[in-house]
PDB file of N, CA and C in Angstrom:
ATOM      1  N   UNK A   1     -97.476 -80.627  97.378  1.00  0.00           N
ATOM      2  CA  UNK A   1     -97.426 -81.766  98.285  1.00  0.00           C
ATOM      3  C   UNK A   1     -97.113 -81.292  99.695  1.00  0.00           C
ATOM      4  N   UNK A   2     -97.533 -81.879 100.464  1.00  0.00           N
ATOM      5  CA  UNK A   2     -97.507 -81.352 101.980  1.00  0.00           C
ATOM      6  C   UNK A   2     -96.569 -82.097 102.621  1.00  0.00           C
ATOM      7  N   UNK A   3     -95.245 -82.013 102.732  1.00  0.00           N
ATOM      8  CA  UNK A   3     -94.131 -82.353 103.570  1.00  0.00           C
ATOM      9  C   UNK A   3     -94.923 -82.746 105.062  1.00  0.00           C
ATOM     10  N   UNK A   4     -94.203 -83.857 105.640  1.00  0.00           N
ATOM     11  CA  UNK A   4     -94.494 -84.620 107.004  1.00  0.00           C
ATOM     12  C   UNK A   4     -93.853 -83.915 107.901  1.00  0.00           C
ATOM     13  N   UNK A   5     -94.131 -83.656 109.015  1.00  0.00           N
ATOM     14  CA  UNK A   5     -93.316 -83.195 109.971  1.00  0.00           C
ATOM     15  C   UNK A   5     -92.403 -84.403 110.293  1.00  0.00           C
ATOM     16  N   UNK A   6     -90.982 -83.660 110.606  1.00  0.00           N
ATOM     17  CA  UNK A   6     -89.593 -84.471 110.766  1.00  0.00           C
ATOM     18  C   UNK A   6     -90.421 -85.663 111.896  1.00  0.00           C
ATOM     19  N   UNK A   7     -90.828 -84.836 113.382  1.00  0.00           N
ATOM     20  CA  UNK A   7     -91.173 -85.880 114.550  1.00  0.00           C
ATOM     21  C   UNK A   7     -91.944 -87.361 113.734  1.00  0.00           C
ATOM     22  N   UNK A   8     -92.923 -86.761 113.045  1.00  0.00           N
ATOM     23  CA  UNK A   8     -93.905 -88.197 112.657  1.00  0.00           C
ATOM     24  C   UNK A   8     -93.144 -89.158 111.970  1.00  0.00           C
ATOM     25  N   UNK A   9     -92.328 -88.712 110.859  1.00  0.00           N
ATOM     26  CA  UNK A   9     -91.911 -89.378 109.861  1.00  0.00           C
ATOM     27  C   UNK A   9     -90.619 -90.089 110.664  1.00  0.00           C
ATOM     28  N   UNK A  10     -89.705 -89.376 111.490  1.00  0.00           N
ATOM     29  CA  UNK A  10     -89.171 -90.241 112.353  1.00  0.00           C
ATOM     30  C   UNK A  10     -89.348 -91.494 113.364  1.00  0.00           C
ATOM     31  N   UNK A  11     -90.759 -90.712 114.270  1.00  0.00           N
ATOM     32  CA  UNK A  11     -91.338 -92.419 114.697  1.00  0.00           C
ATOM     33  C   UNK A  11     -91.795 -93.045 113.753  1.00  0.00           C
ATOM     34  N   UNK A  12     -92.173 -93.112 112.964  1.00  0.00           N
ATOM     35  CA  UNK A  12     -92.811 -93.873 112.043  1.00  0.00           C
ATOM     36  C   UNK A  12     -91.823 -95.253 111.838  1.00  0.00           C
ATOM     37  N   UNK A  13     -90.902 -94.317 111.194  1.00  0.00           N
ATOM     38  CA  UNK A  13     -89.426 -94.934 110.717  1.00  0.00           C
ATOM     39  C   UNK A  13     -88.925 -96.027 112.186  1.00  0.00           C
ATOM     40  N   UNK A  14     -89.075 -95.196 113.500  1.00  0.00           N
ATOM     41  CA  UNK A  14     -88.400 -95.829 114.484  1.00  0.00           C
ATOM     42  C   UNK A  14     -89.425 -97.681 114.724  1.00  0.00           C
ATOM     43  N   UNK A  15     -90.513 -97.132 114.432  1.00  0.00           N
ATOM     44  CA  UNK A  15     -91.595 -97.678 114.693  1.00  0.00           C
ATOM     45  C   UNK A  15     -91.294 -99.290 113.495  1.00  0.00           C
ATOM     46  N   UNK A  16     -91.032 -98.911 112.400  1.00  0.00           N
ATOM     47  CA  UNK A  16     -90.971 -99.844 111.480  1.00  0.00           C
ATOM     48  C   UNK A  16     -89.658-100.557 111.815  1.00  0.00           C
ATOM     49  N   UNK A  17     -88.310 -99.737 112.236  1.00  0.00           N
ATOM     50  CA  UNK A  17     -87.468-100.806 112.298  1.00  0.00           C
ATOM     51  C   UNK A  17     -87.308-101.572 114.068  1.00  0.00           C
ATOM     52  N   UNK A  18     -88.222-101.217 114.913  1.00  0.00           N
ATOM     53  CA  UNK A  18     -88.605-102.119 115.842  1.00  0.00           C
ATOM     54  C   UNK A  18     -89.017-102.943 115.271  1.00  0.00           C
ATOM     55  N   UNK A  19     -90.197-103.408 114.506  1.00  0.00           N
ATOM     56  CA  UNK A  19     -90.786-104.455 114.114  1.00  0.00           C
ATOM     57  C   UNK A  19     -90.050-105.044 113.403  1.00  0.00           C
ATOM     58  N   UNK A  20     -89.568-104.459 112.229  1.00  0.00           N
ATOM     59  CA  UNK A  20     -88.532-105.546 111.344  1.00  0.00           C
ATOM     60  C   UNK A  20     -87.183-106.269 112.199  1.00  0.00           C
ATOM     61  N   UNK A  21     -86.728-105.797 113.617  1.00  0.00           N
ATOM     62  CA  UNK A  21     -85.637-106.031 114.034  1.00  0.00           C
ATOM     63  C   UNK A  21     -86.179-107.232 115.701  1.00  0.00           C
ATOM     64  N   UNK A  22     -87.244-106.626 115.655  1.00  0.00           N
ATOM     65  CA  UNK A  22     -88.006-107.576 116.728  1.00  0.00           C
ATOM     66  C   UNK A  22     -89.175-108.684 116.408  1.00  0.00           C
ATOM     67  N   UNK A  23     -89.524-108.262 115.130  1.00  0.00           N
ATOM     68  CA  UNK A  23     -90.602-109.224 114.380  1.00  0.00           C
ATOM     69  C   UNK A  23     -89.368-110.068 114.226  1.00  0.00           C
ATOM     70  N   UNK A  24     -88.354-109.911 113.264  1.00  0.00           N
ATOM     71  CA  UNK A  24     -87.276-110.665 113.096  1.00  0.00           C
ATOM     72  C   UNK A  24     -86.599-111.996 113.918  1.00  0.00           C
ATOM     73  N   UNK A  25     -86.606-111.394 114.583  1.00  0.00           N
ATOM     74  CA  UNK A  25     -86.286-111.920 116.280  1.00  0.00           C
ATOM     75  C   UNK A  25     -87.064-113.029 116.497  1.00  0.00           C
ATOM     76  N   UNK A  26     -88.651-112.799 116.419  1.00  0.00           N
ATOM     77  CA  UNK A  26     -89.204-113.483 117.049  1.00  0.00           C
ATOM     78  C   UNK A  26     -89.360-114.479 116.129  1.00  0.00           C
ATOM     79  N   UNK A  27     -89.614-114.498 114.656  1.00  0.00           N
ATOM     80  CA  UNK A  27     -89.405-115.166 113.684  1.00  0.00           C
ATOM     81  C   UNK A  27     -88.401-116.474 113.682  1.00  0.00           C
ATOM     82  N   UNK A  28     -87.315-116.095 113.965  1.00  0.00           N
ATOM     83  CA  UNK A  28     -86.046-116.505 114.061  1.00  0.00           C
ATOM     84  C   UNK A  28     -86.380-117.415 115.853  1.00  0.00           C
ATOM     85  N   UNK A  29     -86.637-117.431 116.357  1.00  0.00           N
ATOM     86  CA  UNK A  29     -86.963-117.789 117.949  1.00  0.00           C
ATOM     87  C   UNK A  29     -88.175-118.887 117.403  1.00  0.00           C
ATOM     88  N   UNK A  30     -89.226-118.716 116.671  1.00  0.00           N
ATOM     89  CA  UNK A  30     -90.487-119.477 116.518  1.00  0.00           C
ATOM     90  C   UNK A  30     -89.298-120.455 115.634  1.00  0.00           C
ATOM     91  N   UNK A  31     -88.690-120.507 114.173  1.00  0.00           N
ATOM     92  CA  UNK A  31     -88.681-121.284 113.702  1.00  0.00           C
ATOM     93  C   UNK A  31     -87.413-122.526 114.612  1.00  0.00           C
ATOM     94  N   UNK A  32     -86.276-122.048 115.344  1.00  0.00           N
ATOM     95  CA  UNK A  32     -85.537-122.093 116.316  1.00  0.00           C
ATOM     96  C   UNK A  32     -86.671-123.760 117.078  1.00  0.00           C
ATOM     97  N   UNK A  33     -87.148-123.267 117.574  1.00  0.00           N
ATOM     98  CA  UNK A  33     -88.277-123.631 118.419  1.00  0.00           C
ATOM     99  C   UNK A  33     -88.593-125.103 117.639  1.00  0.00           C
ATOM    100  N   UNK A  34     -89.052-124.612 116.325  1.00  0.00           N
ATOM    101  CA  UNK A  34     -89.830-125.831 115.505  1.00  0.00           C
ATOM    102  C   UNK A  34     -88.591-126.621 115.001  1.00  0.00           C
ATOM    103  N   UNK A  35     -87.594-125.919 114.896  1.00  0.00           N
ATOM    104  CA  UNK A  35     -86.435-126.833 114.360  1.00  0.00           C
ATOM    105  C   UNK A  35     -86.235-128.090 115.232  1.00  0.00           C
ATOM    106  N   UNK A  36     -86.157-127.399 116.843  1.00  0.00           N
ATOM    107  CA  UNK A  36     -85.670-128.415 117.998  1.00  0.00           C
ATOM    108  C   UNK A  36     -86.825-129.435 117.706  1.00  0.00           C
ATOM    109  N   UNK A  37     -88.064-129.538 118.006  1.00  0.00           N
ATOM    110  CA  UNK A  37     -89.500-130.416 118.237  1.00  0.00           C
ATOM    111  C   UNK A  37     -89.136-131.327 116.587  1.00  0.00           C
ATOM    112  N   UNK A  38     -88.593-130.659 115.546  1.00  0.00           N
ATOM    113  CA  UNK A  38     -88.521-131.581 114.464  1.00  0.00           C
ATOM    114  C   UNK A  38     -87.407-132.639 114.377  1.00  0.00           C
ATOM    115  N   UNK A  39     -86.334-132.275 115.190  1.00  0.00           N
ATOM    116  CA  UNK A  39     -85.315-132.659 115.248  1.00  0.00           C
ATOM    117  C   UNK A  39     -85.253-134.282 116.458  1.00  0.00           C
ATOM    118  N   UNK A  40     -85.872-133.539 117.237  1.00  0.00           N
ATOM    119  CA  UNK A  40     -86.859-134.702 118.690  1.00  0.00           C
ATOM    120  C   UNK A  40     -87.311-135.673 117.857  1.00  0.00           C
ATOM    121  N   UNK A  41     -88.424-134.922 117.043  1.00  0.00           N
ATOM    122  CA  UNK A  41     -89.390-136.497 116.822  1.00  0.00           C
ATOM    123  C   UNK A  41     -88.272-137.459 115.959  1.00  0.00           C
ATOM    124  N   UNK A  42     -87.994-136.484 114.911  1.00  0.00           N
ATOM    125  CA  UNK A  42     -87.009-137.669 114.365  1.00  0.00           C
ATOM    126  C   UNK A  42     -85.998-138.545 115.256  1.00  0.00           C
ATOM    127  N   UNK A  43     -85.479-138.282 115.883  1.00  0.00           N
ATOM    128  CA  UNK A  43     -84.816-139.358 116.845  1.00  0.00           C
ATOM    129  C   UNK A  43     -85.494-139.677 117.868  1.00  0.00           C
ATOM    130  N   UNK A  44     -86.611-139.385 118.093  1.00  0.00           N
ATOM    131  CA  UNK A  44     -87.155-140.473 118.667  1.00  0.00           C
ATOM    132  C   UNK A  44     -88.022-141.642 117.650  1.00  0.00           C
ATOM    133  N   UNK A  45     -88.507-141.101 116.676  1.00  0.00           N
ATOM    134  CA  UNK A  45     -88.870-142.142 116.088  1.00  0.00           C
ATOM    135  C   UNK A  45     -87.947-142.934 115.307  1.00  0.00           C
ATOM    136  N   UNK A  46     -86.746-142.916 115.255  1.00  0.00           N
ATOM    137  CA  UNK A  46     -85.186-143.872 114.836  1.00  0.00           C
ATOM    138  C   UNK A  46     -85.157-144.002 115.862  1.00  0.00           C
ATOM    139  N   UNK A  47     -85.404-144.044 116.670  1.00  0.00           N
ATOM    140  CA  UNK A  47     -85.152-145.192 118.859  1.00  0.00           C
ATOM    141  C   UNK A  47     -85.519-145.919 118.274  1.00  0.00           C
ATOM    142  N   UNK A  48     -86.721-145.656 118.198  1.00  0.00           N
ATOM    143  CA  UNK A  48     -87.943-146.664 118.562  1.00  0.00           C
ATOM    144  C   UNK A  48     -88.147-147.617 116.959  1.00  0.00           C
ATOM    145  N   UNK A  49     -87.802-147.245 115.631  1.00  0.00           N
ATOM    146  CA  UNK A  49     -87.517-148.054 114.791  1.00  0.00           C
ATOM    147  C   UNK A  49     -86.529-149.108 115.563  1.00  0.00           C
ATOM    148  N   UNK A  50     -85.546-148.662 115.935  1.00  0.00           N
ATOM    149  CA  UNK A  50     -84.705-149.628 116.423  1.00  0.00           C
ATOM    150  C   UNK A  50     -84.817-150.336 117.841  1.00  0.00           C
ATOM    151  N   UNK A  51     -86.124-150.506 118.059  1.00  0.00           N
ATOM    152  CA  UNK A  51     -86.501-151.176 119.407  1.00  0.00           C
ATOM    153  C   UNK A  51     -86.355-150.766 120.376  1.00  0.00           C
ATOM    154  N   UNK A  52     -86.379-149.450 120.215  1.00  0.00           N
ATOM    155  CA  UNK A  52     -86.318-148.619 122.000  1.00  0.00           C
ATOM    156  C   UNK A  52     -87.718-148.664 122.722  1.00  0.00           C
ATOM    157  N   UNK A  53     -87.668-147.809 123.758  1.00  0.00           N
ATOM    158  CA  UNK A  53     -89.149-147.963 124.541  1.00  0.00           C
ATOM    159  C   UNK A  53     -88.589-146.143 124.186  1.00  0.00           C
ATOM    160  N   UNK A  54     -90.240-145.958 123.662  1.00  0.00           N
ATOM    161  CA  UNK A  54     -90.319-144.438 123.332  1.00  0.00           C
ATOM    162  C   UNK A  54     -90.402-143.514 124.713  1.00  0.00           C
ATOM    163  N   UNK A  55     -90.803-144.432 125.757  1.00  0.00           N
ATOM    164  CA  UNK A  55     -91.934-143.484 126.956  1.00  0.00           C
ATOM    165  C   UNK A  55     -90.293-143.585 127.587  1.00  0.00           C
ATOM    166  N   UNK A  56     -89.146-144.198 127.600  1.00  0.00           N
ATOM    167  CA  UNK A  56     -87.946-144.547 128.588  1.00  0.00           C
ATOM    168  C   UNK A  56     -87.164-142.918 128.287  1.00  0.00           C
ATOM    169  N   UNK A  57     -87.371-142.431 127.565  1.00  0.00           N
ATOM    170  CA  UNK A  57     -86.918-140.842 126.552  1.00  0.00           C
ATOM    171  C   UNK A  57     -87.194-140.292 127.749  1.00  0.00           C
TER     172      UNK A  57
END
């Protein structure tokens, strides 16, 4: 079997835990994101069940 040179197998490695630590990130930021917009509509649509003016928001 042909051993990797240390350099490759190190970026490689560096390379993968950027992504898992910044994919992560961004993961965490997108769902963040969708939480707030889910959280909105629902109270705005309980306003406006309860006779609010939606556009006054």
């Amino acid at each position: 079997m042909a051993r990797q040179e240390p350099q490759r197998a190190g970026a490689g490695r560096t390379v993968l835990n950027w992504l898992l630590v910044y994919g992560g990130w961004a993961a965490i930021s997108v769902l963040a994101v969708v939480a707030a917009f889910a959280v909105r509509r629902t109270l705005v649509m309980a306003y406006t069940t309860l006779g609010g003016d939606r556009w006054a928001l």
